[in-house]
PDB file of N, CA and C in Angstrom:
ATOM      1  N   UNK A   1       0.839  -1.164   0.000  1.00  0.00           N
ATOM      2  CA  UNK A   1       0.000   0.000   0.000  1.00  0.00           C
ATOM      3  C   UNK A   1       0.894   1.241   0.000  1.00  0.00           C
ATOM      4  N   UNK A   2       0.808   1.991  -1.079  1.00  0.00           N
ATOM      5  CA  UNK A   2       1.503   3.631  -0.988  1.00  0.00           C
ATOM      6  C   UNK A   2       1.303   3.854   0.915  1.00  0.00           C
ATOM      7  N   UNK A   3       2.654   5.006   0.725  1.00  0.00           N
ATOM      8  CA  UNK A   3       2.160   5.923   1.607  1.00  0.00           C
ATOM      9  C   UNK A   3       1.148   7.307   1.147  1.00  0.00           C
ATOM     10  N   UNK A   4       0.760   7.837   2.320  1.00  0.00           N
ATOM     11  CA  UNK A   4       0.199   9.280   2.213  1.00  0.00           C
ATOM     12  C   UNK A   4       0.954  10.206   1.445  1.00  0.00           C
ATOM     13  N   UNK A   5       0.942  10.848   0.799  1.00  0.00           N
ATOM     14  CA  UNK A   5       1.362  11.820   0.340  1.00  0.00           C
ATOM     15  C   UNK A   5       2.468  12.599   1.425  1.00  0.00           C
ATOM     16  N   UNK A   6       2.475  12.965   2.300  1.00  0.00           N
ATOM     17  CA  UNK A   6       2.330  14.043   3.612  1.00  0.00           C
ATOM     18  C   UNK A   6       2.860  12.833   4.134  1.00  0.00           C
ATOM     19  N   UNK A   7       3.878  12.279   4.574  1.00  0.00           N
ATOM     20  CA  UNK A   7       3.760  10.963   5.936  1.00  0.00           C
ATOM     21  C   UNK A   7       5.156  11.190   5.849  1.00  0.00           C
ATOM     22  N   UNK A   8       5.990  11.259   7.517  1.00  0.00           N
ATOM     23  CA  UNK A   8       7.356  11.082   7.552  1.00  0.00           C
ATOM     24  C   UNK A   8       7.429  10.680   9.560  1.00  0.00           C
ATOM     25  N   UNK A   9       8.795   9.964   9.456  1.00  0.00           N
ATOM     26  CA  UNK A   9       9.073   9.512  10.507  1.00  0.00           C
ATOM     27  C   UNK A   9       9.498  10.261  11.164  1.00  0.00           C
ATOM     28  N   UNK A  10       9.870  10.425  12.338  1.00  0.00           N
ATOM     29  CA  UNK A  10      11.233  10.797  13.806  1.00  0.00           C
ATOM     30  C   UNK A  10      11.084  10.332  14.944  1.00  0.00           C
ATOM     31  N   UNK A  11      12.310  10.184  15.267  1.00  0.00           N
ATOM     32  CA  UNK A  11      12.617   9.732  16.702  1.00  0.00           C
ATOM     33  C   UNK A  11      12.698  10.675  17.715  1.00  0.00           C
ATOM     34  N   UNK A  12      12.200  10.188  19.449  1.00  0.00           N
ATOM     35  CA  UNK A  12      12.605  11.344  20.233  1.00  0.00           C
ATOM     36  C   UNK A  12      13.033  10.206  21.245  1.00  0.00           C
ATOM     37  N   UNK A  13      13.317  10.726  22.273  1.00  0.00           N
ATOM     38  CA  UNK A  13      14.272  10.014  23.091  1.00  0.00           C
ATOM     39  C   UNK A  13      13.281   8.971  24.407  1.00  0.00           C
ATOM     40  N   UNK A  14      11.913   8.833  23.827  1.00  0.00           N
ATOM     41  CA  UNK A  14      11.446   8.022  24.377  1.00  0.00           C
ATOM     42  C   UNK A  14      10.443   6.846  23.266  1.00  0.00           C
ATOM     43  N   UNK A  15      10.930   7.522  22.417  1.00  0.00           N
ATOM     44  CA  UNK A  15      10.079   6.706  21.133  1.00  0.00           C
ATOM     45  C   UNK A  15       9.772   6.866  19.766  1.00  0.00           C
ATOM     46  N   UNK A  16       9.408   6.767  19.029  1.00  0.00           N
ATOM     47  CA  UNK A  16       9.806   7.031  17.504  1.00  0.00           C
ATOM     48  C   UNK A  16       8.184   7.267  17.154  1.00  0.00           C
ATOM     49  N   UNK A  17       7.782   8.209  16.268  1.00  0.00           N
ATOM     50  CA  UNK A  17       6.488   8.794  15.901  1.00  0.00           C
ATOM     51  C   UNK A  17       6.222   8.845  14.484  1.00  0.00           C
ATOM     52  N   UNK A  18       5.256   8.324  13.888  1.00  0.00           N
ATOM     53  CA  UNK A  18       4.897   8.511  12.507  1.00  0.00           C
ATOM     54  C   UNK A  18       3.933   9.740  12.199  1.00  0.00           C
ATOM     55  N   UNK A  19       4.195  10.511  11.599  1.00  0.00           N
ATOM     56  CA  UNK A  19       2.429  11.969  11.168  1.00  0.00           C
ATOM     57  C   UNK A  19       2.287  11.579   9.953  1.00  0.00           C
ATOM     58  N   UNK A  20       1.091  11.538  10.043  1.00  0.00           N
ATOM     59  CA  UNK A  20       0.235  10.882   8.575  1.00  0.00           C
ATOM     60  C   UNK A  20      -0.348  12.333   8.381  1.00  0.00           C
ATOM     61  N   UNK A  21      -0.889  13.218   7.625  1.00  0.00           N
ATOM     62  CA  UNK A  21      -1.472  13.948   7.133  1.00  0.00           C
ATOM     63  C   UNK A  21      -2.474  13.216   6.378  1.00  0.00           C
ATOM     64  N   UNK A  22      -4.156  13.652   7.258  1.00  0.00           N
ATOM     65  CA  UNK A  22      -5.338  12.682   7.334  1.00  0.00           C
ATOM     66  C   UNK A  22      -6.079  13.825   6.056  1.00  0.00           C
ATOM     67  N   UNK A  23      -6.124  15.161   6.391  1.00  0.00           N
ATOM     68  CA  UNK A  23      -6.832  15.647   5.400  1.00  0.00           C
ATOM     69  C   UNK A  23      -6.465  16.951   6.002  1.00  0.00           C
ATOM     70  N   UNK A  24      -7.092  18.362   5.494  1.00  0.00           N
ATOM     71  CA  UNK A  24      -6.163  19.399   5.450  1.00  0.00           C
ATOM     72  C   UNK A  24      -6.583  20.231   7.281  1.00  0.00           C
ATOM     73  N   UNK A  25      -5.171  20.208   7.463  1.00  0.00           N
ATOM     74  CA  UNK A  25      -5.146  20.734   9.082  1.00  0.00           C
ATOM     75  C   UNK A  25      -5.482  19.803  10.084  1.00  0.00           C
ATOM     76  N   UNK A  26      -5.402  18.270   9.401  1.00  0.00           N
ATOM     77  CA  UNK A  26      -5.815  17.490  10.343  1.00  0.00           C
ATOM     78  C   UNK A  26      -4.287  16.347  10.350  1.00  0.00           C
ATOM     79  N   UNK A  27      -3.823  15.975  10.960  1.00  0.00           N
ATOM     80  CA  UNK A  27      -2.842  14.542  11.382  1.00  0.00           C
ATOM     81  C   UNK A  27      -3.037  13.743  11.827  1.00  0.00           C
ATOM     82  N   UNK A  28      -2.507  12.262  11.915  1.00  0.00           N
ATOM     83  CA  UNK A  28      -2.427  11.075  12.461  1.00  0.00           C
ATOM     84  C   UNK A  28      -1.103  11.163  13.211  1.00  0.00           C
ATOM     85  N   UNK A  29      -0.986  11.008  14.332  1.00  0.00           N
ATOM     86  CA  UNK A  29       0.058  10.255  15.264  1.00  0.00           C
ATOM     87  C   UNK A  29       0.248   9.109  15.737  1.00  0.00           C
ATOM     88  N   UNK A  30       1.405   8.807  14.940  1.00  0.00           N
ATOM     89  CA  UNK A  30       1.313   7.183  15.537  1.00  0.00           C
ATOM     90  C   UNK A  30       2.899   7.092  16.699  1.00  0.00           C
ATOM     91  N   UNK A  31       2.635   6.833  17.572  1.00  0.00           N
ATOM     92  CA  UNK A  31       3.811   6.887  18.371  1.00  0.00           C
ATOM     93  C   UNK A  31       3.935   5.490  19.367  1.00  0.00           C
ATOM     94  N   UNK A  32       5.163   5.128  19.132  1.00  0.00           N
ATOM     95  CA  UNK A  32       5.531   3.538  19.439  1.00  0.00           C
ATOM     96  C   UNK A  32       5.992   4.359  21.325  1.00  0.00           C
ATOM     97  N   UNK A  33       5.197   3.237  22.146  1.00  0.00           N
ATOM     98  CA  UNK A  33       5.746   3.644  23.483  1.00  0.00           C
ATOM     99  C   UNK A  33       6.872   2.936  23.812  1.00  0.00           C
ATOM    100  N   UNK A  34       6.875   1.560  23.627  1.00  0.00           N
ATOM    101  CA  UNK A  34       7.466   0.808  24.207  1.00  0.00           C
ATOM    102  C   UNK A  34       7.494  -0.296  23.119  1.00  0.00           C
ATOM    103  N   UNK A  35       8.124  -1.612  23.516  1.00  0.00           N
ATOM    104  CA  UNK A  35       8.467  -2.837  22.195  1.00  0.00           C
ATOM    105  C   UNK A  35       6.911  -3.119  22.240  1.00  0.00           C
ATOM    106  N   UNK A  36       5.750  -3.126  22.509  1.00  0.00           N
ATOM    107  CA  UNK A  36       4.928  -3.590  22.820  1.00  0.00           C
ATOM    108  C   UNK A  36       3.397  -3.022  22.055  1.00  0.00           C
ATOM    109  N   UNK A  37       3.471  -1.728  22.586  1.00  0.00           N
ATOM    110  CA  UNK A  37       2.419  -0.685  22.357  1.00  0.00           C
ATOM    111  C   UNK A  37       2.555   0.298  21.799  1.00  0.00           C
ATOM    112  N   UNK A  38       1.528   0.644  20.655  1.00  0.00           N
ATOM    113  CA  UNK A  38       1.669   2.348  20.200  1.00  0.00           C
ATOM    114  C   UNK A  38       0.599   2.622  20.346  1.00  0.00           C
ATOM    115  N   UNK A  39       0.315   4.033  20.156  1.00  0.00           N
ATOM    116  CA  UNK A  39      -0.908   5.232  20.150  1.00  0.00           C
ATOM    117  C   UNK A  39      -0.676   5.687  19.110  1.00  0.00           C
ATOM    118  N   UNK A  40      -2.069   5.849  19.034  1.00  0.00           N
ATOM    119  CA  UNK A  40      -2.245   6.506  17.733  1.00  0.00           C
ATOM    120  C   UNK A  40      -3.200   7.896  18.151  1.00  0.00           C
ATOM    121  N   UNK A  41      -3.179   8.877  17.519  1.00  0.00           N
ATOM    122  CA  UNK A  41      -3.731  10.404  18.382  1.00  0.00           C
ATOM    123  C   UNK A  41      -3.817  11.184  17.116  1.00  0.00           C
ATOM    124  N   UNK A  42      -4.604  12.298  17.216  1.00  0.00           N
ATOM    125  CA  UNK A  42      -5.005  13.027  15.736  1.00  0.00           C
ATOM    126  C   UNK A  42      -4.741  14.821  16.789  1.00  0.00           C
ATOM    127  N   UNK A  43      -3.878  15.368  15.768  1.00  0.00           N
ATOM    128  CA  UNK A  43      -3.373  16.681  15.956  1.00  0.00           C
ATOM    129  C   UNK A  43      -3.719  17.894  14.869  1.00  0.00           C
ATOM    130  N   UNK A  44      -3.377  19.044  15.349  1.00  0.00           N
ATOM    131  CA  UNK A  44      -3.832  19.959  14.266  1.00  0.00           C
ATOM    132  C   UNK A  44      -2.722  20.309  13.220  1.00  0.00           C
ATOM    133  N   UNK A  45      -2.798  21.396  12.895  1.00  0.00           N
ATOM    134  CA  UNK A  45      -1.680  22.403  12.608  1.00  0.00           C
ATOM    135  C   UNK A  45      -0.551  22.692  13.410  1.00  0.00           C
ATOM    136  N   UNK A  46      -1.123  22.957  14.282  1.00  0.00           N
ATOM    137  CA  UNK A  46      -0.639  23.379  15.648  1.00  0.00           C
ATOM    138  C   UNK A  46       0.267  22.643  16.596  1.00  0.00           C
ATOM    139  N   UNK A  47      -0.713  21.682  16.067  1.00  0.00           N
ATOM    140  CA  UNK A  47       0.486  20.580  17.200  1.00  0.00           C
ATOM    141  C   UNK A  47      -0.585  20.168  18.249  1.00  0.00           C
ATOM    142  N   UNK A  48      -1.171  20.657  18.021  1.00  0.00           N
ATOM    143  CA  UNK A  48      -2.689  20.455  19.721  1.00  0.00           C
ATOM    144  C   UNK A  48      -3.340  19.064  19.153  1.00  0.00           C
ATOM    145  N   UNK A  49      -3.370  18.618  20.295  1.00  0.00           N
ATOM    146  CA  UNK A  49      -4.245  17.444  20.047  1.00  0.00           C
ATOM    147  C   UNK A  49      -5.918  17.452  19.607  1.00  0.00           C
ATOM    148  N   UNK A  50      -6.886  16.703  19.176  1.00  0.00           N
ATOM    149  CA  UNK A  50      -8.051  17.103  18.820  1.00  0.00           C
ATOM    150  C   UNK A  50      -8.771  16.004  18.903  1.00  0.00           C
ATOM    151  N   UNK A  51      -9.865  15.652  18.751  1.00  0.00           N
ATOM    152  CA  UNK A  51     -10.835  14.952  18.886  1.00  0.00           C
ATOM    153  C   UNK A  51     -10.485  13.677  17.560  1.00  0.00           C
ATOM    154  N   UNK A  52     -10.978  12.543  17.448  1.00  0.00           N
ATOM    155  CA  UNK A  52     -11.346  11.635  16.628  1.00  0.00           C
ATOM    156  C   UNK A  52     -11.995  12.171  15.591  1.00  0.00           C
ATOM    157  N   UNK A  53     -11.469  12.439  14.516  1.00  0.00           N
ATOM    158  CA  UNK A  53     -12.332  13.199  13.706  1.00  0.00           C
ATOM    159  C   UNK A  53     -13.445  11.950  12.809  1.00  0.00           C
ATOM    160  N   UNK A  54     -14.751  12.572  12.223  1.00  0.00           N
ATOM    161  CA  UNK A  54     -15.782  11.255  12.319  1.00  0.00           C
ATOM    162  C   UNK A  54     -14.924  10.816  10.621  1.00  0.00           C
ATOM    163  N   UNK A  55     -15.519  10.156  11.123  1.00  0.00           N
ATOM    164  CA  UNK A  55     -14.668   9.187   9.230  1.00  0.00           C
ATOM    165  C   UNK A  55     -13.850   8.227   9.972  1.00  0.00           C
ATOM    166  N   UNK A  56     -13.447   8.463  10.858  1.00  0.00           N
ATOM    167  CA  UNK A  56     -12.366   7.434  11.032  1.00  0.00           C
ATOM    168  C   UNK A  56     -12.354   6.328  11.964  1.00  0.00           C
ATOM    169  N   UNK A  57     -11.988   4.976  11.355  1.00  0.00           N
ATOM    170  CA  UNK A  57     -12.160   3.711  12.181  1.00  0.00           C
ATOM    171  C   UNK A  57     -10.632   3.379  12.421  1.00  0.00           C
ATOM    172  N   UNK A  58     -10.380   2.351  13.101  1.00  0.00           N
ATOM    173  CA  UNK A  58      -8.868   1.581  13.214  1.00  0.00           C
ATOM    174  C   UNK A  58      -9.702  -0.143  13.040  1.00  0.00           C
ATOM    175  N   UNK A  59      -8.989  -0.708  12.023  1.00  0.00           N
ATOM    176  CA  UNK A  59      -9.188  -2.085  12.617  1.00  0.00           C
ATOM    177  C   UNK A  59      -8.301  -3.282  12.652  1.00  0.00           C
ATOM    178  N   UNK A  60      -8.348  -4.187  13.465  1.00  0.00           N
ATOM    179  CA  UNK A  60      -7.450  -5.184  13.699  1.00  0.00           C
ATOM    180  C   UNK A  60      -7.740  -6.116  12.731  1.00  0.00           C
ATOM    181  N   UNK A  61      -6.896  -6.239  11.945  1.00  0.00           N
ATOM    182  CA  UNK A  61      -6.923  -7.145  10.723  1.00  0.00           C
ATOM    183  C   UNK A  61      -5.615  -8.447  10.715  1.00  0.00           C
ATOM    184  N   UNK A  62      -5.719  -8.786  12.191  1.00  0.00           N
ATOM    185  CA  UNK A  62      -4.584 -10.270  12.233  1.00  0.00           C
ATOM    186  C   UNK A  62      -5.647 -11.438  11.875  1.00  0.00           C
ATOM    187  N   UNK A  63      -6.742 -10.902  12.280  1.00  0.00           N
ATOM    188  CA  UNK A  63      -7.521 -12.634  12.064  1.00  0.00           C
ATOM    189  C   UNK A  63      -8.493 -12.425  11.042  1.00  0.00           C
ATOM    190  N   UNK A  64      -9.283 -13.739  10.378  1.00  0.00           N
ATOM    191  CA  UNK A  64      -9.927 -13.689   9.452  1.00  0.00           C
ATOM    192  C   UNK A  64     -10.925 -12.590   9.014  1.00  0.00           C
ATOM    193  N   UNK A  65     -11.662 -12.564  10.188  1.00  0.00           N
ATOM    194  CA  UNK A  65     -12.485 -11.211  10.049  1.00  0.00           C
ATOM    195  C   UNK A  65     -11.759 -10.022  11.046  1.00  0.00           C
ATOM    196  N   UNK A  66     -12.383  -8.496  10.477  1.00  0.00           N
ATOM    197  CA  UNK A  66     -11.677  -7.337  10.947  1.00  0.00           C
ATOM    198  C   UNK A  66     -12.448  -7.252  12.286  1.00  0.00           C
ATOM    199  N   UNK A  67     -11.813  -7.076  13.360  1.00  0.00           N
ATOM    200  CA  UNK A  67     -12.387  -6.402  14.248  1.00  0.00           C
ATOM    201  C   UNK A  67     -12.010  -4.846  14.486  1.00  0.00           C
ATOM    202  N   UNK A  68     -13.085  -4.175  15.067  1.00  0.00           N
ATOM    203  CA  UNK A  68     -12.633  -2.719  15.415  1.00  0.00           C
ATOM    204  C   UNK A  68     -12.397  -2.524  16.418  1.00  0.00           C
ATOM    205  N   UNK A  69     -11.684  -1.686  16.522  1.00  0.00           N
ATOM    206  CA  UNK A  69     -10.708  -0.881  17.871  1.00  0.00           C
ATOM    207  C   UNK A  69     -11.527   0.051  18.290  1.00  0.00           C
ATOM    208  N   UNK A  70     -11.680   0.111  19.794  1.00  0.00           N
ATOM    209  CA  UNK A  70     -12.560   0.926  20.270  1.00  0.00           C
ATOM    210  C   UNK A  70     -11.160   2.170  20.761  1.00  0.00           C
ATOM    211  N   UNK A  71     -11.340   3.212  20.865  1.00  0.00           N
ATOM    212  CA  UNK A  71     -10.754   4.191  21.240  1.00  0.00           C
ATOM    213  C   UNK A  71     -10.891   4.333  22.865  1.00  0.00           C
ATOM    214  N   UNK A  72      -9.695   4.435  23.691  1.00  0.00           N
ATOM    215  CA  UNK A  72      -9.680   5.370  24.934  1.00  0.00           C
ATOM    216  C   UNK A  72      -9.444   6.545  25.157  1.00  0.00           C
ATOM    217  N   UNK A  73     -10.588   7.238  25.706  1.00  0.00           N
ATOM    218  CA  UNK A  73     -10.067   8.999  26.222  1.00  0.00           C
ATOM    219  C   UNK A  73      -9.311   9.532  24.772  1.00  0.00           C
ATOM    220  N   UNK A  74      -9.890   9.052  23.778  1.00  0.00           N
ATOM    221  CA  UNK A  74      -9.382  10.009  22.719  1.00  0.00           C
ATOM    222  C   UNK A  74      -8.434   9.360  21.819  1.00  0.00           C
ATOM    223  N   UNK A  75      -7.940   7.969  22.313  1.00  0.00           N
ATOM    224  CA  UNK A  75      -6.763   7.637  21.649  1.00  0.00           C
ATOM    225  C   UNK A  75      -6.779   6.152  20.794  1.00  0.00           C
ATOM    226  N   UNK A  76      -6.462   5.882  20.423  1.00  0.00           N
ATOM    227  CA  UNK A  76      -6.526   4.284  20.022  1.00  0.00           C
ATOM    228  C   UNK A  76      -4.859   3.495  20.608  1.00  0.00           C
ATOM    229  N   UNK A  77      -5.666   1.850  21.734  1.00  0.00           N
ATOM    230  CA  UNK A  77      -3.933   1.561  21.468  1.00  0.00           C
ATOM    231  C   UNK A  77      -3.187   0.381  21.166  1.00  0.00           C
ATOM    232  N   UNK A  78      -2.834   0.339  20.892  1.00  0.00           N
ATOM    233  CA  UNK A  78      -2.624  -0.762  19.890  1.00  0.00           C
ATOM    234  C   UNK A  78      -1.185  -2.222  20.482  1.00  0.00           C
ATOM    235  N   UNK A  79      -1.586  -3.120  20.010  1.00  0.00           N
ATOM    236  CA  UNK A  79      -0.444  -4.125  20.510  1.00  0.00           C
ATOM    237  C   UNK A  79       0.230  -4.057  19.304  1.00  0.00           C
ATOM    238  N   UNK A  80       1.568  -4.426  18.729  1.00  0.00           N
ATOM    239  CA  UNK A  80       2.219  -4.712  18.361  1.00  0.00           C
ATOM    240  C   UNK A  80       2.375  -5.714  17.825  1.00  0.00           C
ATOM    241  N   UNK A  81       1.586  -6.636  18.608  1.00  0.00           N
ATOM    242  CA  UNK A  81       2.000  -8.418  17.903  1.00  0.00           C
ATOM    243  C   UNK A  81       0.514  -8.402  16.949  1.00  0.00           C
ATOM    244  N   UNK A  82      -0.358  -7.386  16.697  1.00  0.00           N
ATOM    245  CA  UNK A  82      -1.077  -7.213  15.655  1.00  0.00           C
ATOM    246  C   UNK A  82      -0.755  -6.395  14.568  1.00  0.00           C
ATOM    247  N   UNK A  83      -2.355  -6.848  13.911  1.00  0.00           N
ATOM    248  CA  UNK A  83      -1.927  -5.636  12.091  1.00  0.00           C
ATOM    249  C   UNK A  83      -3.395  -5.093  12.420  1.00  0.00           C
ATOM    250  N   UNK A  84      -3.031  -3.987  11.903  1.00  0.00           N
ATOM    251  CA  UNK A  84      -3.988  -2.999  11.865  1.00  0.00           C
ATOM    252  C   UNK A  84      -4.082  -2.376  10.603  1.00  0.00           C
ATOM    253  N   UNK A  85      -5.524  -1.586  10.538  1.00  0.00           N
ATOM    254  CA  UNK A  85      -5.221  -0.813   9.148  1.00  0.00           C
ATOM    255  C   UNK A  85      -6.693   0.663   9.819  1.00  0.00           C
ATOM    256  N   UNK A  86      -5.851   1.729   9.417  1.00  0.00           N
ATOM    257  CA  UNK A  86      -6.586   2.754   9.792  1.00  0.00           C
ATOM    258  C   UNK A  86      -7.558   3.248   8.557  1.00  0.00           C
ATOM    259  N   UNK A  87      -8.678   3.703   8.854  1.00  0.00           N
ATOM    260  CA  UNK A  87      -9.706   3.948   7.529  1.00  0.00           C
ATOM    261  C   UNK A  87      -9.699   5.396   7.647  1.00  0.00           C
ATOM    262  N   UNK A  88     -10.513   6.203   6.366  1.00  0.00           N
ATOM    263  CA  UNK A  88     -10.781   7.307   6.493  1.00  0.00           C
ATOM    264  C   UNK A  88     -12.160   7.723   5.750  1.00  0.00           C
ATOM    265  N   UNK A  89     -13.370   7.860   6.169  1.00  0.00           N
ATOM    266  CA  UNK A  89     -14.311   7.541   5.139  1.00  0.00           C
ATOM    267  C   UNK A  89     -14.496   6.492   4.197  1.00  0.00           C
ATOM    268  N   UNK A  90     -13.867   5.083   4.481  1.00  0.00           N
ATOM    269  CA  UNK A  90     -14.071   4.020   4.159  1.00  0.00           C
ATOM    270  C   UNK A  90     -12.478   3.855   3.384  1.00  0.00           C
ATOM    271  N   UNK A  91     -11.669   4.356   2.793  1.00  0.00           N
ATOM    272  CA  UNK A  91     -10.955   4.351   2.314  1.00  0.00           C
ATOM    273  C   UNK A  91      -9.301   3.871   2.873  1.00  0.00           C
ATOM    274  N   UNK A  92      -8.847   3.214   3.322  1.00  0.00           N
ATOM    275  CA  UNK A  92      -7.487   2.853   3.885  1.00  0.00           C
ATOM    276  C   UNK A  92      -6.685   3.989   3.947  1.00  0.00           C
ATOM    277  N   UNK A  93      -5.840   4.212   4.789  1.00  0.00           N
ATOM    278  CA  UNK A  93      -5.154   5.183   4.692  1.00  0.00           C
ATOM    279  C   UNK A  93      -3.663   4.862   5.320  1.00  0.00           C
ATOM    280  N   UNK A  94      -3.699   4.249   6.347  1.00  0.00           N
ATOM    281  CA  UNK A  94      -2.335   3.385   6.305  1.00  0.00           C
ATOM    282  C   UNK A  94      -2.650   2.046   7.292  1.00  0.00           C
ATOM    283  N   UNK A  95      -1.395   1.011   6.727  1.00  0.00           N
ATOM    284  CA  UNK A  95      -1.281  -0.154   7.502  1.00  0.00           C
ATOM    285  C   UNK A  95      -0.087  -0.451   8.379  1.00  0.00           C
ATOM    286  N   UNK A  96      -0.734  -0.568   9.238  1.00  0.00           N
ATOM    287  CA  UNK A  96       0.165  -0.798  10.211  1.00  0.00           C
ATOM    288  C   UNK A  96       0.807  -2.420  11.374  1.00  0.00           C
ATOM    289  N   UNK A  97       1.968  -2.708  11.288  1.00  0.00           N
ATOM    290  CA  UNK A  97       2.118  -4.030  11.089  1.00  0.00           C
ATOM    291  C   UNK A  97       3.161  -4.540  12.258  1.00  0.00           C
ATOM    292  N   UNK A  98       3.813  -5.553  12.429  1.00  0.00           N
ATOM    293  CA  UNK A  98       4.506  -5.675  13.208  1.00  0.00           C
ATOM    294  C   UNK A  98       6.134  -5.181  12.294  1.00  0.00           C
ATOM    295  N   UNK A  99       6.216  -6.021  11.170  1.00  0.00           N
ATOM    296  CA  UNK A  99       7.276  -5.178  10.404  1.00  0.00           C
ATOM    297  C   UNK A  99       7.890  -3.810  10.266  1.00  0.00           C
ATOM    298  N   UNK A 100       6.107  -2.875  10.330  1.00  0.00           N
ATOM    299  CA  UNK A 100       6.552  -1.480  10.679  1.00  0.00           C
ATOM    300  C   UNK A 100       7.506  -1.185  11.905  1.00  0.00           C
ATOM    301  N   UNK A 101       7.030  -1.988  12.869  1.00  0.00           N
ATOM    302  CA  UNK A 101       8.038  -1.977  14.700  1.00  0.00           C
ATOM    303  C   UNK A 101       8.834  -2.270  14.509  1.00  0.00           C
ATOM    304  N   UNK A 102       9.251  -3.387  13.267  1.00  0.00           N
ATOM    305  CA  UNK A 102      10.759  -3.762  13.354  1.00  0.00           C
ATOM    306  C   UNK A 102      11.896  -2.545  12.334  1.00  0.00           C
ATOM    307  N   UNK A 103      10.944  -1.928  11.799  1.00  0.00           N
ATOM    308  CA  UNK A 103      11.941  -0.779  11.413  1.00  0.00           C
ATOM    309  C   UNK A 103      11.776   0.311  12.216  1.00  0.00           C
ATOM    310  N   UNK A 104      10.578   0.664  12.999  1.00  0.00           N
ATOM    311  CA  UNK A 104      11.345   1.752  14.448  1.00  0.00           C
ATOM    312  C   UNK A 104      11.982   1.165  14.894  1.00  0.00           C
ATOM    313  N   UNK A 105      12.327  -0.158  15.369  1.00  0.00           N
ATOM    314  CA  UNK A 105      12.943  -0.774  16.309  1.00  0.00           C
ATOM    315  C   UNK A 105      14.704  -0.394  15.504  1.00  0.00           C
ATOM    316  N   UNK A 106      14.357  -0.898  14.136  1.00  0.00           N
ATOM    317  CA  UNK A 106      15.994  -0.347  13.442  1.00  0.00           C
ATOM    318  C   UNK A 106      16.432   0.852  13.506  1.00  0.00           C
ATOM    319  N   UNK A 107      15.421   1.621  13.893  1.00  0.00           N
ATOM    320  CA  UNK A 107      15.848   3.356  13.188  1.00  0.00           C
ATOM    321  C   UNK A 107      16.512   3.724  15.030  1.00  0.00           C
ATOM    322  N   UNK A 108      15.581   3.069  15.931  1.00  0.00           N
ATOM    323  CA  UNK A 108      16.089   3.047  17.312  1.00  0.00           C
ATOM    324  C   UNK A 108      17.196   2.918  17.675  1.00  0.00           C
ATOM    325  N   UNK A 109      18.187   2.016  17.103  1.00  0.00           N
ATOM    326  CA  UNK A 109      18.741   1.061  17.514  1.00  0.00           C
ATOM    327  C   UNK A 109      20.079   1.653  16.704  1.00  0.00           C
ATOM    328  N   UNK A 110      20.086   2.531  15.680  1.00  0.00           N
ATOM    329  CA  UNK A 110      20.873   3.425  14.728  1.00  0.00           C
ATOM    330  C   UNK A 110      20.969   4.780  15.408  1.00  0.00           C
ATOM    331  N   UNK A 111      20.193   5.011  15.963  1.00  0.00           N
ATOM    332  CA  UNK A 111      20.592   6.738  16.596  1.00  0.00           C
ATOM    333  C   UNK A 111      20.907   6.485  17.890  1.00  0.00           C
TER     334      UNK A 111
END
């Protein structure tokens, strides 16, 4: 699956973060906490965090059928030893995998 148009990585010194650019003035944050877990969080322009904007699902796509991810307090969070794929008005917008962890885990492991 392409990336987003708009999508780039960085590292900070507690974890490595993906911004997806969801649609205009809106972002995806995907930020790895630990070997285990990431969050995923939607930001502005600004940098401010914001609400779930409507269009958008997460779903767990390791087993035959998709299940959906329910969101906490705003956030979605995710295990690692799954695949996921985030929607946007029905449309995919990125997938997210255990492979993806193993290249934060590389980009980690290099700086």
């Amino acid at each position: 699956m392409p990336e987003h148009p708009l999508s780039f990585h960085f590292t900070k010194d507690y974890g490595n973060i993906d911004i997806i650019e969801l649609c205009h003035d809106v972002f995806i944050q995907i930020e790895s906490i630990n070997n285990e877990i990431a969050i995923i969080s939607f930001m502005n322009e600004k940098n401010e965090n914001i609400d779930i904007p409507k269009g958008v699902k997460v779903n767990n796509i390791t087993h035959a059928h998709k299940e959906l991810v329910k969101p906490i307090n705003n956030v979605y969070a995710l295990s690692w030893f799954d695949n996921y794929c985030i929607y946007y008005n029905g449309k995919s917008i990125k997938f997210i995998n255990k492979r993806n962890w193993d290249i934060f885990t590389e980009y980690k492991n290099v700086i």
